[in-house]
N, C-alpha and C. Protein backbone atom coordinates (compact mmCIF):
# COMPACT_ATOMS: atom_id res chain seq x y z
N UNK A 1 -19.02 -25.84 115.96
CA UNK A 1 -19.50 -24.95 117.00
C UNK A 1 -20.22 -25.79 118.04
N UNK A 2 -19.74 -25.60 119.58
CA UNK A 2 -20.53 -26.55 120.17
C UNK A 2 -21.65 -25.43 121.35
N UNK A 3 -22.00 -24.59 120.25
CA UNK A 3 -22.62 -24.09 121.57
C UNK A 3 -24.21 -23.67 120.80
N UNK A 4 -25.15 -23.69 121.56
CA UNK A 4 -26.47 -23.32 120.86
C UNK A 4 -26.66 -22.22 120.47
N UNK A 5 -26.38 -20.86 120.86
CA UNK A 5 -26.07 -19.87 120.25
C UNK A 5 -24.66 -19.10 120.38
N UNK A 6 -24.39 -18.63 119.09
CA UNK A 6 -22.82 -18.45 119.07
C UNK A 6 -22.25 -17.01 119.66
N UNK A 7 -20.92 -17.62 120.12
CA UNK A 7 -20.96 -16.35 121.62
C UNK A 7 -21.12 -16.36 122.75
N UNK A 8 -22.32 -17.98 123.15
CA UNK A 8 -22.57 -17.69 124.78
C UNK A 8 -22.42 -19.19 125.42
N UNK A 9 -21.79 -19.32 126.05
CA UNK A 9 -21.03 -20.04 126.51
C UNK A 9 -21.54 -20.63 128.25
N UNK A 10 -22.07 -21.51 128.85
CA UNK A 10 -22.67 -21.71 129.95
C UNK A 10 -21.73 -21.12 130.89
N UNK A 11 -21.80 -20.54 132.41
CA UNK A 11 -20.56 -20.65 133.08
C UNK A 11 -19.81 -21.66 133.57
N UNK A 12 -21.15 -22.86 133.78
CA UNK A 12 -20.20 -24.22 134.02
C UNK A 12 -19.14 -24.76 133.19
N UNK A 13 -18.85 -24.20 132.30
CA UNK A 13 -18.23 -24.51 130.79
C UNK A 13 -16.99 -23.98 130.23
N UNK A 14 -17.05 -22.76 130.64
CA UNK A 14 -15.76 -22.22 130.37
C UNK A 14 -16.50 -20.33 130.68
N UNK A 15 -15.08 -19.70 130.97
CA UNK A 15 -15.92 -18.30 131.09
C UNK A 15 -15.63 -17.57 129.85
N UNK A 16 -16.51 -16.90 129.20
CA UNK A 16 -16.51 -16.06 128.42
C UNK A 16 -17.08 -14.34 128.62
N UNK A 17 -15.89 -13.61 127.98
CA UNK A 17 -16.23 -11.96 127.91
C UNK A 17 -17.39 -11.81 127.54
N UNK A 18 -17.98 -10.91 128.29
CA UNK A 18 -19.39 -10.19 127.82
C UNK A 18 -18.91 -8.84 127.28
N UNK A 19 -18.01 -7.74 127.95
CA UNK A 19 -18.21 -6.27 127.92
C UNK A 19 -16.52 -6.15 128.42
N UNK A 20 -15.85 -5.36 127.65
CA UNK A 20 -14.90 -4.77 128.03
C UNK A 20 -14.71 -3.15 128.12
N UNK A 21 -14.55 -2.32 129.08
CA UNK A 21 -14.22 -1.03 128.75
C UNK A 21 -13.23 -0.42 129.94
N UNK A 22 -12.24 0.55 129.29
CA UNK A 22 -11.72 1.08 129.49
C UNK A 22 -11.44 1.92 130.82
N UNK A 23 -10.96 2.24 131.67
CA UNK A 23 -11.52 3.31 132.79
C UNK A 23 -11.19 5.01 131.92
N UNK A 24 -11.99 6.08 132.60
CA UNK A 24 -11.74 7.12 131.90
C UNK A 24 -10.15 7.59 132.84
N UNK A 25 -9.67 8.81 132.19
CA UNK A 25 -8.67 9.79 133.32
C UNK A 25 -9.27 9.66 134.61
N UNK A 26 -10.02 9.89 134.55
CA UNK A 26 -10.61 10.62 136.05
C UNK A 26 -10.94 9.28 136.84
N UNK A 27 -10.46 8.38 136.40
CA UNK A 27 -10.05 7.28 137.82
C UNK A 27 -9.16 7.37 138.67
N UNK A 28 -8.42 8.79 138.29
CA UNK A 28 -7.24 9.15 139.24
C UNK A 28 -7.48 10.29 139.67
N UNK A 29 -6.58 10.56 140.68
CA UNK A 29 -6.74 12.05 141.11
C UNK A 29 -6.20 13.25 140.07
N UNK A 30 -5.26 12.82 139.67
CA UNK A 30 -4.69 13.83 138.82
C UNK A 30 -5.64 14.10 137.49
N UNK A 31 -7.09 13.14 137.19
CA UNK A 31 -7.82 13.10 136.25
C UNK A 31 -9.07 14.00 136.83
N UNK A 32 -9.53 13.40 137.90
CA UNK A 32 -10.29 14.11 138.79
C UNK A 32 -9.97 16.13 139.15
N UNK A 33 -8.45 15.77 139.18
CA UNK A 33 -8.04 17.58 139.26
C UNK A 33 -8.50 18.19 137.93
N UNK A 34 -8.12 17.54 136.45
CA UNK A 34 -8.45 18.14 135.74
C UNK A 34 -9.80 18.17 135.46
N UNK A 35 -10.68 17.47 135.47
CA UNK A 35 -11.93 17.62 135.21
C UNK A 35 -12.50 19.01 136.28
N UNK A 36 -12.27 18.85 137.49
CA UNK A 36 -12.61 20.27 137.91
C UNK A 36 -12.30 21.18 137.41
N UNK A 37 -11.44 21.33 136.93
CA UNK A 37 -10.66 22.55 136.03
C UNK A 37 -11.24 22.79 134.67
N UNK A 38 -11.66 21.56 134.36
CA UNK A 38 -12.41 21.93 132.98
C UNK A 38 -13.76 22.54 133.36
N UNK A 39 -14.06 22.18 134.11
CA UNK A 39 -15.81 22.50 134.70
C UNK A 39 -16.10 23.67 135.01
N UNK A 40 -14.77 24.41 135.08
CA UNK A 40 -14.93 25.94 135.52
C UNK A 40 -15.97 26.99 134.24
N UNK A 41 -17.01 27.28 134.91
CA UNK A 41 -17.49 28.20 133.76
C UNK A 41 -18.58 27.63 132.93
N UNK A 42 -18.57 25.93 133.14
CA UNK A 42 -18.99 25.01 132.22
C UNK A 42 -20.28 26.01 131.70
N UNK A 43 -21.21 25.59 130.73
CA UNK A 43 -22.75 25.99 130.54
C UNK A 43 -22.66 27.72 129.78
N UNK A 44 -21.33 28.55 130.03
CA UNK A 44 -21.18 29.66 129.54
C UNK A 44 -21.43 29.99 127.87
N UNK A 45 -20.36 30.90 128.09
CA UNK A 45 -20.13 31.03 126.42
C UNK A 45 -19.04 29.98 125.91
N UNK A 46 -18.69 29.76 124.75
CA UNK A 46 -17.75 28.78 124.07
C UNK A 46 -16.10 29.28 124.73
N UNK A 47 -15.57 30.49 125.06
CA UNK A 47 -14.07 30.59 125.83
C UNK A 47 -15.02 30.68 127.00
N UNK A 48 -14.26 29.23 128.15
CA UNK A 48 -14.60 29.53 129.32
C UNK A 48 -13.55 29.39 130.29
N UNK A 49 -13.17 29.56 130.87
CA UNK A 49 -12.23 29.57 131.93
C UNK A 49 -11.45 28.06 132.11
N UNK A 50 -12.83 27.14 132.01
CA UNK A 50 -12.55 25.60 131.34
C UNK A 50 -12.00 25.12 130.33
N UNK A 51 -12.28 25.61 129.08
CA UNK A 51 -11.86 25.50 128.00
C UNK A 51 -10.64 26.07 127.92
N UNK A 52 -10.39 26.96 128.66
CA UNK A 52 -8.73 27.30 128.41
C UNK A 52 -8.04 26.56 128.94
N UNK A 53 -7.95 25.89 130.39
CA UNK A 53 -7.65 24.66 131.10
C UNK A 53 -7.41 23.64 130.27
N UNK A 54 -8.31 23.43 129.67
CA UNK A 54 -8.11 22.16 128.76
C UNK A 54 -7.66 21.97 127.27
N UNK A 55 -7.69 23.63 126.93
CA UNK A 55 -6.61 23.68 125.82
C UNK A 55 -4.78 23.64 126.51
N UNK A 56 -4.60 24.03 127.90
CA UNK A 56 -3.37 24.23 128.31
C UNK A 56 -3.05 23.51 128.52
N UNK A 57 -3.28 22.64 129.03
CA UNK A 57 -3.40 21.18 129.96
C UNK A 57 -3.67 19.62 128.64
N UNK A 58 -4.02 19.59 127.83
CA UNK A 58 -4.41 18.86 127.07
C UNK A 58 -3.12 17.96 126.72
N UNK A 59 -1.48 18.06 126.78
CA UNK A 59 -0.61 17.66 126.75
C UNK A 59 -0.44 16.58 128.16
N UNK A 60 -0.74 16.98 129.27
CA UNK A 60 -1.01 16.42 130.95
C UNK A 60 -2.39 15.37 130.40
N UNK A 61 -3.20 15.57 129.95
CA UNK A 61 -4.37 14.59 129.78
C UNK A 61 -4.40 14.12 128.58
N UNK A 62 -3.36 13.83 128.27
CA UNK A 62 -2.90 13.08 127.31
C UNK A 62 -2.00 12.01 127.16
N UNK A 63 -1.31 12.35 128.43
CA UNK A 63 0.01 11.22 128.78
C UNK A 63 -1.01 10.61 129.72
N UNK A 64 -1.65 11.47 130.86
CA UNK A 64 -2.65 10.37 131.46
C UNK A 64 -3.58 9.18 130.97
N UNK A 65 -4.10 9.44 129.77
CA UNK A 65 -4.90 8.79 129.06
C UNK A 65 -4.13 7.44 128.65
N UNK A 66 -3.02 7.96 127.91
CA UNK A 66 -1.95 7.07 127.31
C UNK A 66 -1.24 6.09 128.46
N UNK A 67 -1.19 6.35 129.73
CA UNK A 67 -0.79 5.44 130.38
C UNK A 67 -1.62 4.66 131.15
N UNK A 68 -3.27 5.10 131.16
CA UNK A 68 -4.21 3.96 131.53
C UNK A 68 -4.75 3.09 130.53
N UNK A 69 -3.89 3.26 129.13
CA UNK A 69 -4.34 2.09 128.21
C UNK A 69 -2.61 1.51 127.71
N UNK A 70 -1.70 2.03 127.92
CA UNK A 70 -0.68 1.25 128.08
C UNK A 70 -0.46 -0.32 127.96
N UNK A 71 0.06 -0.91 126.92
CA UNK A 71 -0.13 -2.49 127.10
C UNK A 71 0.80 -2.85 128.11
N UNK A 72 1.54 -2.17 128.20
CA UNK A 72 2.72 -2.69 129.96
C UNK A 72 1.66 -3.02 131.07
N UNK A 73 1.15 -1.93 131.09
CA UNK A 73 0.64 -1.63 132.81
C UNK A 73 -0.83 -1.24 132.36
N UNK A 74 -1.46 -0.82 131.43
CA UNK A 74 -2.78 -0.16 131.20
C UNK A 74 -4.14 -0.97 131.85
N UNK A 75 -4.95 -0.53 132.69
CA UNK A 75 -6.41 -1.22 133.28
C UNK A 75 -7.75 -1.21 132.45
N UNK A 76 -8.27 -2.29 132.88
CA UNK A 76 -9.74 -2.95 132.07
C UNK A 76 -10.50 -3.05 132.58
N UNK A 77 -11.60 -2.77 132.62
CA UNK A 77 -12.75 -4.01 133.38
C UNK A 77 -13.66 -4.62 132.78
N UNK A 78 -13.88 -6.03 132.76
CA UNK A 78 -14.14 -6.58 132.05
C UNK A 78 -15.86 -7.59 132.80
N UNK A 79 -16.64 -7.57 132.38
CA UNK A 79 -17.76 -8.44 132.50
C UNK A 79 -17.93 -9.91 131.86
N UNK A 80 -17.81 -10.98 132.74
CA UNK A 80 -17.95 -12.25 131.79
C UNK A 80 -19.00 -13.04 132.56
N UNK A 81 -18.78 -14.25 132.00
CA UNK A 81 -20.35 -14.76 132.41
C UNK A 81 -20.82 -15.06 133.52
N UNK A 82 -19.27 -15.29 134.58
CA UNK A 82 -19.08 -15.74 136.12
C UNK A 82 -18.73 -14.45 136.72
N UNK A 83 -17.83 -13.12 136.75
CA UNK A 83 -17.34 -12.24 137.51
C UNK A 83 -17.15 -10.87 136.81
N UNK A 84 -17.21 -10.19 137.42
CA UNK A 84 -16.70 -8.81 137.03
C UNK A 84 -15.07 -8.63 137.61
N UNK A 85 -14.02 -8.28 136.72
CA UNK A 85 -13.39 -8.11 136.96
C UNK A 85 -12.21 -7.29 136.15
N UNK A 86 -10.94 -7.07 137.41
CA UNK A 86 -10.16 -5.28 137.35
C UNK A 86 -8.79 -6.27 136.43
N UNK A 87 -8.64 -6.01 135.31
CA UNK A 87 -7.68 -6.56 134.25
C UNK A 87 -6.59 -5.42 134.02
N UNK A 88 -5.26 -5.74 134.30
CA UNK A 88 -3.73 -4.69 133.95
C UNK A 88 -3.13 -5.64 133.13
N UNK A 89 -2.68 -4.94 131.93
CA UNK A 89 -1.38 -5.24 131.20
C UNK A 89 -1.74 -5.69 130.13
N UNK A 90 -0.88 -6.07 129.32
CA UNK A 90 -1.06 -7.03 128.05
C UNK A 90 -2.18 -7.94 127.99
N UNK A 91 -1.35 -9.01 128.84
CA UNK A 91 -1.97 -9.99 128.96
C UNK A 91 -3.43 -10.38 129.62
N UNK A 92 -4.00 -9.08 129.69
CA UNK A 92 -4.99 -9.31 131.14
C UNK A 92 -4.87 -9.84 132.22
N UNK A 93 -4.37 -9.53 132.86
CA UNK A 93 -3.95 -10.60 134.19
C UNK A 93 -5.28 -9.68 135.34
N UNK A 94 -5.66 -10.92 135.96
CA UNK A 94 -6.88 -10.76 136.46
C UNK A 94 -5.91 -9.71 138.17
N UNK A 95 -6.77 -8.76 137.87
CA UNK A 95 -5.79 -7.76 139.87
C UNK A 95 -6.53 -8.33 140.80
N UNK A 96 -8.30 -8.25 140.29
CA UNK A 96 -9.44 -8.37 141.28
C UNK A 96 -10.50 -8.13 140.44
N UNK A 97 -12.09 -8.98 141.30
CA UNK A 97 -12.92 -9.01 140.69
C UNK A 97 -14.24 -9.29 141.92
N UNK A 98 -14.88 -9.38 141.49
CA UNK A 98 -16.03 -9.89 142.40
C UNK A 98 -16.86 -10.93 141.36
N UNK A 99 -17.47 -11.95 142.01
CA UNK A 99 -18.61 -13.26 141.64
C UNK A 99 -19.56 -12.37 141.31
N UNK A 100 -20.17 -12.90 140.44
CA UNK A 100 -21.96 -12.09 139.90
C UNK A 100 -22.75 -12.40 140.65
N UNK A 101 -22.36 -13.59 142.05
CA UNK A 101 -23.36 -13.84 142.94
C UNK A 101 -23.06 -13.08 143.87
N UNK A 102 -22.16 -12.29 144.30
CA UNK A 102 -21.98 -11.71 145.79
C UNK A 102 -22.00 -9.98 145.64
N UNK A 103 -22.91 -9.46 144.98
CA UNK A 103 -23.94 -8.28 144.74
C UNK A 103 -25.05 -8.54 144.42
N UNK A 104 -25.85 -7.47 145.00
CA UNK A 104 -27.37 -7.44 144.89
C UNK A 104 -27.87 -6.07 144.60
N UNK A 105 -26.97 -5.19 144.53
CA UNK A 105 -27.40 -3.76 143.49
C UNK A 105 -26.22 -2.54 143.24
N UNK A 106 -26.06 -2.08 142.33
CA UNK A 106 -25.42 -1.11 141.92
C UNK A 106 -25.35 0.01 141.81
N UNK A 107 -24.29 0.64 142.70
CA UNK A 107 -24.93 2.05 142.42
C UNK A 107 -23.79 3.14 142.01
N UNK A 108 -24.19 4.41 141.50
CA UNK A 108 -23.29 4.98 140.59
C UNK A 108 -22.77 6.15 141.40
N UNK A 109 -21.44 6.36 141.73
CA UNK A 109 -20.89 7.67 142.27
C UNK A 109 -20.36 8.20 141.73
N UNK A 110 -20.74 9.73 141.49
CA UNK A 110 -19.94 10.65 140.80
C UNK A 110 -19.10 11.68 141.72
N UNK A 111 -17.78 11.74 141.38
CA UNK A 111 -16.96 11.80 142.39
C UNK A 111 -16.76 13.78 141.72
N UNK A 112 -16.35 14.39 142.20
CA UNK A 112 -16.01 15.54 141.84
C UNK A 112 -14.57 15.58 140.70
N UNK A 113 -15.02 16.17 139.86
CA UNK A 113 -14.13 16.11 138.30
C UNK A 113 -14.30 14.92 137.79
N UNK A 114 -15.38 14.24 137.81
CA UNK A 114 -15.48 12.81 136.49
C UNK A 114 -17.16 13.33 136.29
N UNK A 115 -17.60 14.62 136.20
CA UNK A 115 -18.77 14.64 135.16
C UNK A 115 -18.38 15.24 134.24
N UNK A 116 -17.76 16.19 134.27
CA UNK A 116 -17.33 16.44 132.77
C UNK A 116 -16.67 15.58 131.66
N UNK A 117 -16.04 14.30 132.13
CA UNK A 117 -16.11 12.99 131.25
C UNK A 117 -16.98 12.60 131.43
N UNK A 118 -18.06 12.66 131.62
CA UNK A 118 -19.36 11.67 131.73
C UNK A 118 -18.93 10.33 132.19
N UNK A 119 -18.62 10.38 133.46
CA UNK A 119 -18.24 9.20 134.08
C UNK A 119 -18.46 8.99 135.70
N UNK A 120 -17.90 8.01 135.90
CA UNK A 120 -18.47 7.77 137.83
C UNK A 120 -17.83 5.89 137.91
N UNK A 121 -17.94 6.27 139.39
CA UNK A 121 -17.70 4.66 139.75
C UNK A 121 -19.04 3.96 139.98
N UNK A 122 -18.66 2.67 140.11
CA UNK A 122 -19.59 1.82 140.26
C UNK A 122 -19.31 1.24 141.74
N UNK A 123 -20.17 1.09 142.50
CA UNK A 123 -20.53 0.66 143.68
C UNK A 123 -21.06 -0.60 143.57
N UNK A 124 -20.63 -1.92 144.18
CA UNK A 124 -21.66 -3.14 143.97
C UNK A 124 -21.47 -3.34 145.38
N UNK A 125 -22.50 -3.34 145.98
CA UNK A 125 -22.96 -3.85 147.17
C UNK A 125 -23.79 -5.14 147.55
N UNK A 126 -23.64 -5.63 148.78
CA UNK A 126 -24.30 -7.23 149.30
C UNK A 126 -24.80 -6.87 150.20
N UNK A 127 -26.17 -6.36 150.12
CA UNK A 127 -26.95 -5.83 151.72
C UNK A 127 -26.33 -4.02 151.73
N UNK A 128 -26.05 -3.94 152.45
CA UNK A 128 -25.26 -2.41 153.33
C UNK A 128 -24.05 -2.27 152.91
N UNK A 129 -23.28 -3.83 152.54
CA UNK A 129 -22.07 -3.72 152.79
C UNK A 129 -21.46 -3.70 151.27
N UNK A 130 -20.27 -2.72 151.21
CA UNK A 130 -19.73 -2.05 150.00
C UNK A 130 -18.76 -3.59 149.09
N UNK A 131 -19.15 -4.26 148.27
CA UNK A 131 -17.96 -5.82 147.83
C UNK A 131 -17.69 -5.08 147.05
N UNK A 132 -17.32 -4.15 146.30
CA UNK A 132 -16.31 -3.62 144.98
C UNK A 132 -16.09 -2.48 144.30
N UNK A 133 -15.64 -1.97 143.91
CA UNK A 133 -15.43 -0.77 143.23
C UNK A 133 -14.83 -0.73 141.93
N UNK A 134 -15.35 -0.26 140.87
CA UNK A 134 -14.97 0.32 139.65
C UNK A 134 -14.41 1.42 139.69
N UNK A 135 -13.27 2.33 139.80
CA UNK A 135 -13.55 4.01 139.48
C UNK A 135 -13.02 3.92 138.13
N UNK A 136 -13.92 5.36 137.78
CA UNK A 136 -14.04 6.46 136.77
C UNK A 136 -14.49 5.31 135.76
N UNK A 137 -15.38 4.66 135.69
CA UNK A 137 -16.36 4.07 134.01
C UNK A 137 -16.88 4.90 133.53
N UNK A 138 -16.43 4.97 132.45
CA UNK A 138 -16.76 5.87 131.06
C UNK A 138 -18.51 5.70 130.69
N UNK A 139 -19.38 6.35 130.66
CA UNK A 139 -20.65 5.70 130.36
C UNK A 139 -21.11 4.69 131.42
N UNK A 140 -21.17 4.76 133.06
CA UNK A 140 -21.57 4.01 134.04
C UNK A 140 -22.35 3.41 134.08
N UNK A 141 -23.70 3.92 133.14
CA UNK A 141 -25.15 3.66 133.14
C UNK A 141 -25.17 2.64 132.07
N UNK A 142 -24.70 2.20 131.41
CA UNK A 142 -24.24 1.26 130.35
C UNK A 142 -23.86 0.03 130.91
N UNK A 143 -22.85 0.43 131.34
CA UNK A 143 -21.85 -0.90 132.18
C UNK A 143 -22.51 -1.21 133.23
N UNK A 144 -23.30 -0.81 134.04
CA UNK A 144 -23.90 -0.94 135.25
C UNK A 144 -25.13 -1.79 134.42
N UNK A 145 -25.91 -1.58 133.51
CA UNK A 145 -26.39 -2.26 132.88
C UNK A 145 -26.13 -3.77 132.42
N UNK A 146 -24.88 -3.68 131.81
CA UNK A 146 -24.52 -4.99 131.64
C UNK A 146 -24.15 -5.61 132.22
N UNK A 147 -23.90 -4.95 133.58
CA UNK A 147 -23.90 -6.23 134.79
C UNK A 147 -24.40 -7.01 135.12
N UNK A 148 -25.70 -5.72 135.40
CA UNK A 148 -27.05 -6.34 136.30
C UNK A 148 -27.70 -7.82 134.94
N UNK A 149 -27.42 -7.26 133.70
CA UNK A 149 -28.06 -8.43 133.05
C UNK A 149 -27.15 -9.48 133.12
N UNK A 150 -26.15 -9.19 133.18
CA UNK A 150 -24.83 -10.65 133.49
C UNK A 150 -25.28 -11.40 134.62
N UNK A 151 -25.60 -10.60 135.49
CA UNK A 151 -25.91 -10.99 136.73
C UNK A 151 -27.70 -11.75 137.19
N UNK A 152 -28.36 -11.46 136.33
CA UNK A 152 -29.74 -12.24 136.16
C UNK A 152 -29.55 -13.14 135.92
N UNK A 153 -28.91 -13.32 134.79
CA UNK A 153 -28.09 -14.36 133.75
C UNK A 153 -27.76 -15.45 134.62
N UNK A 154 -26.86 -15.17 135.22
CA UNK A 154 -25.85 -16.02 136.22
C UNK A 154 -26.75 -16.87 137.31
N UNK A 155 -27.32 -15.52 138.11
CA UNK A 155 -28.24 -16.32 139.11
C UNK A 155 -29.29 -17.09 138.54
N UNK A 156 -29.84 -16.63 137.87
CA UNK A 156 -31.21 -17.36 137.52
C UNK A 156 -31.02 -18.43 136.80
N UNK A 157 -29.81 -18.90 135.97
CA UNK A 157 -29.42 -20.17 135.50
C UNK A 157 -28.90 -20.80 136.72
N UNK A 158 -28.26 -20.87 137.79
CA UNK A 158 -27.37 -20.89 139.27
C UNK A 158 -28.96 -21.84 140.10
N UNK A 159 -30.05 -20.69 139.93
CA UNK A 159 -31.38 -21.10 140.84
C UNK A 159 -31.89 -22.22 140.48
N UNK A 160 -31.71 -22.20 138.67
CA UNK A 160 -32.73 -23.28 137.79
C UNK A 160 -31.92 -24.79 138.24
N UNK A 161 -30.50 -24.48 138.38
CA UNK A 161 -30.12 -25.39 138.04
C UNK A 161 -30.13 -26.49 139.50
N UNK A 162 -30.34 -25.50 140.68
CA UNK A 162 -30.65 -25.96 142.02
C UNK A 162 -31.57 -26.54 142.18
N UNK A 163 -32.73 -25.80 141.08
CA UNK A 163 -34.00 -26.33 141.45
C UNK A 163 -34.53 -27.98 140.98
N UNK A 164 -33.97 -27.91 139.66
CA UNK A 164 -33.69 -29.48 139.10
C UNK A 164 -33.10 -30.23 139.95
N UNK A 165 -31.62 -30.05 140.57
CA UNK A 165 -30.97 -31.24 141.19
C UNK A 165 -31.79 -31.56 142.50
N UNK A 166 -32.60 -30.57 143.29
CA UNK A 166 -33.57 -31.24 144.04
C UNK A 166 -34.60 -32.19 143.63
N UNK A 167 -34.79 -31.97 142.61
CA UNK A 167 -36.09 -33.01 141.92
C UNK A 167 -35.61 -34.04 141.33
């Protein structure tokens, strides 16, 4: 083992996964339609206008599901020690990503039909200006989490290491 603790890997070194998850349905529109549809009534009694939606429909959000985890074509996003980034297929093949240095805060949008999955995109912004998008993360507040600590991580080893080669 050549590393001081096992699992973490410098970024100068090689990159290693922190966090992988899934996108929910409702990264699409057709996921987004159904979640409104489930929402109908939400907070009622147990038959709600929603719940019938999603007993009818449950065949439609099911092939959806099945084809955003698809090993052909299915999407990831993945956190590692250098970038966040949008992973399709088998193989992971990297689509897009952003540097852990070129955001400076995160923020969570919940789009109409992704609360009833308990989900939302992620916003990473540089100043004003919008560098990336996640839609529909399953548990946002999680992953948005493990960014921002990826991202301490990154810079603050990035700063230390500036600060030495001046001295």
């Amino acid at each position: 083992m050549n590393q001081a603790i096992a699992g973490v890997t410098p970024a100068a070194d090689a990159e290693a996964i922190t966090m992988t998850v899934w996108p929910s349905i409702c990264a699409t529109f057709p996921g987004r339609f159904l979640g409104q549809l489930y929402s109908i009534g939400q907070g009622g009694y147990i038959v709600t206008p929603g719940n019938l939606f999603a007993l009818l429909t449950a065949p439609i959000a099911a092939a959806l599901y099945l084809g955003k985890v698809a090993p052909w074509f299915g999407m990831r996003y993945t956190i590692t020690n250098r970038r966040v980034v949008v992973q399709r297929g088998l193989a992971a093949v990297d689509e897009r990503w952003v540097d852990l240095d070129r955001f400076d805060r995160i923020e969570i949008s919940v789009r109409p039909g992704q609360s009833w999955f308990a989900a939302g995109d992620l916003v990473f912004f540089m100043g004003n200006t919008e560098t990336f998008r996640l839609d529909g993360v399953c548990r946002p507040e999680s992953f948005k989490a493990a960014c921002i600590k990826s991202q301490m991580a990154y810079t603050g080893i990035k700063a230390a290491l500036a600060r030495e080669a001046r001295s």
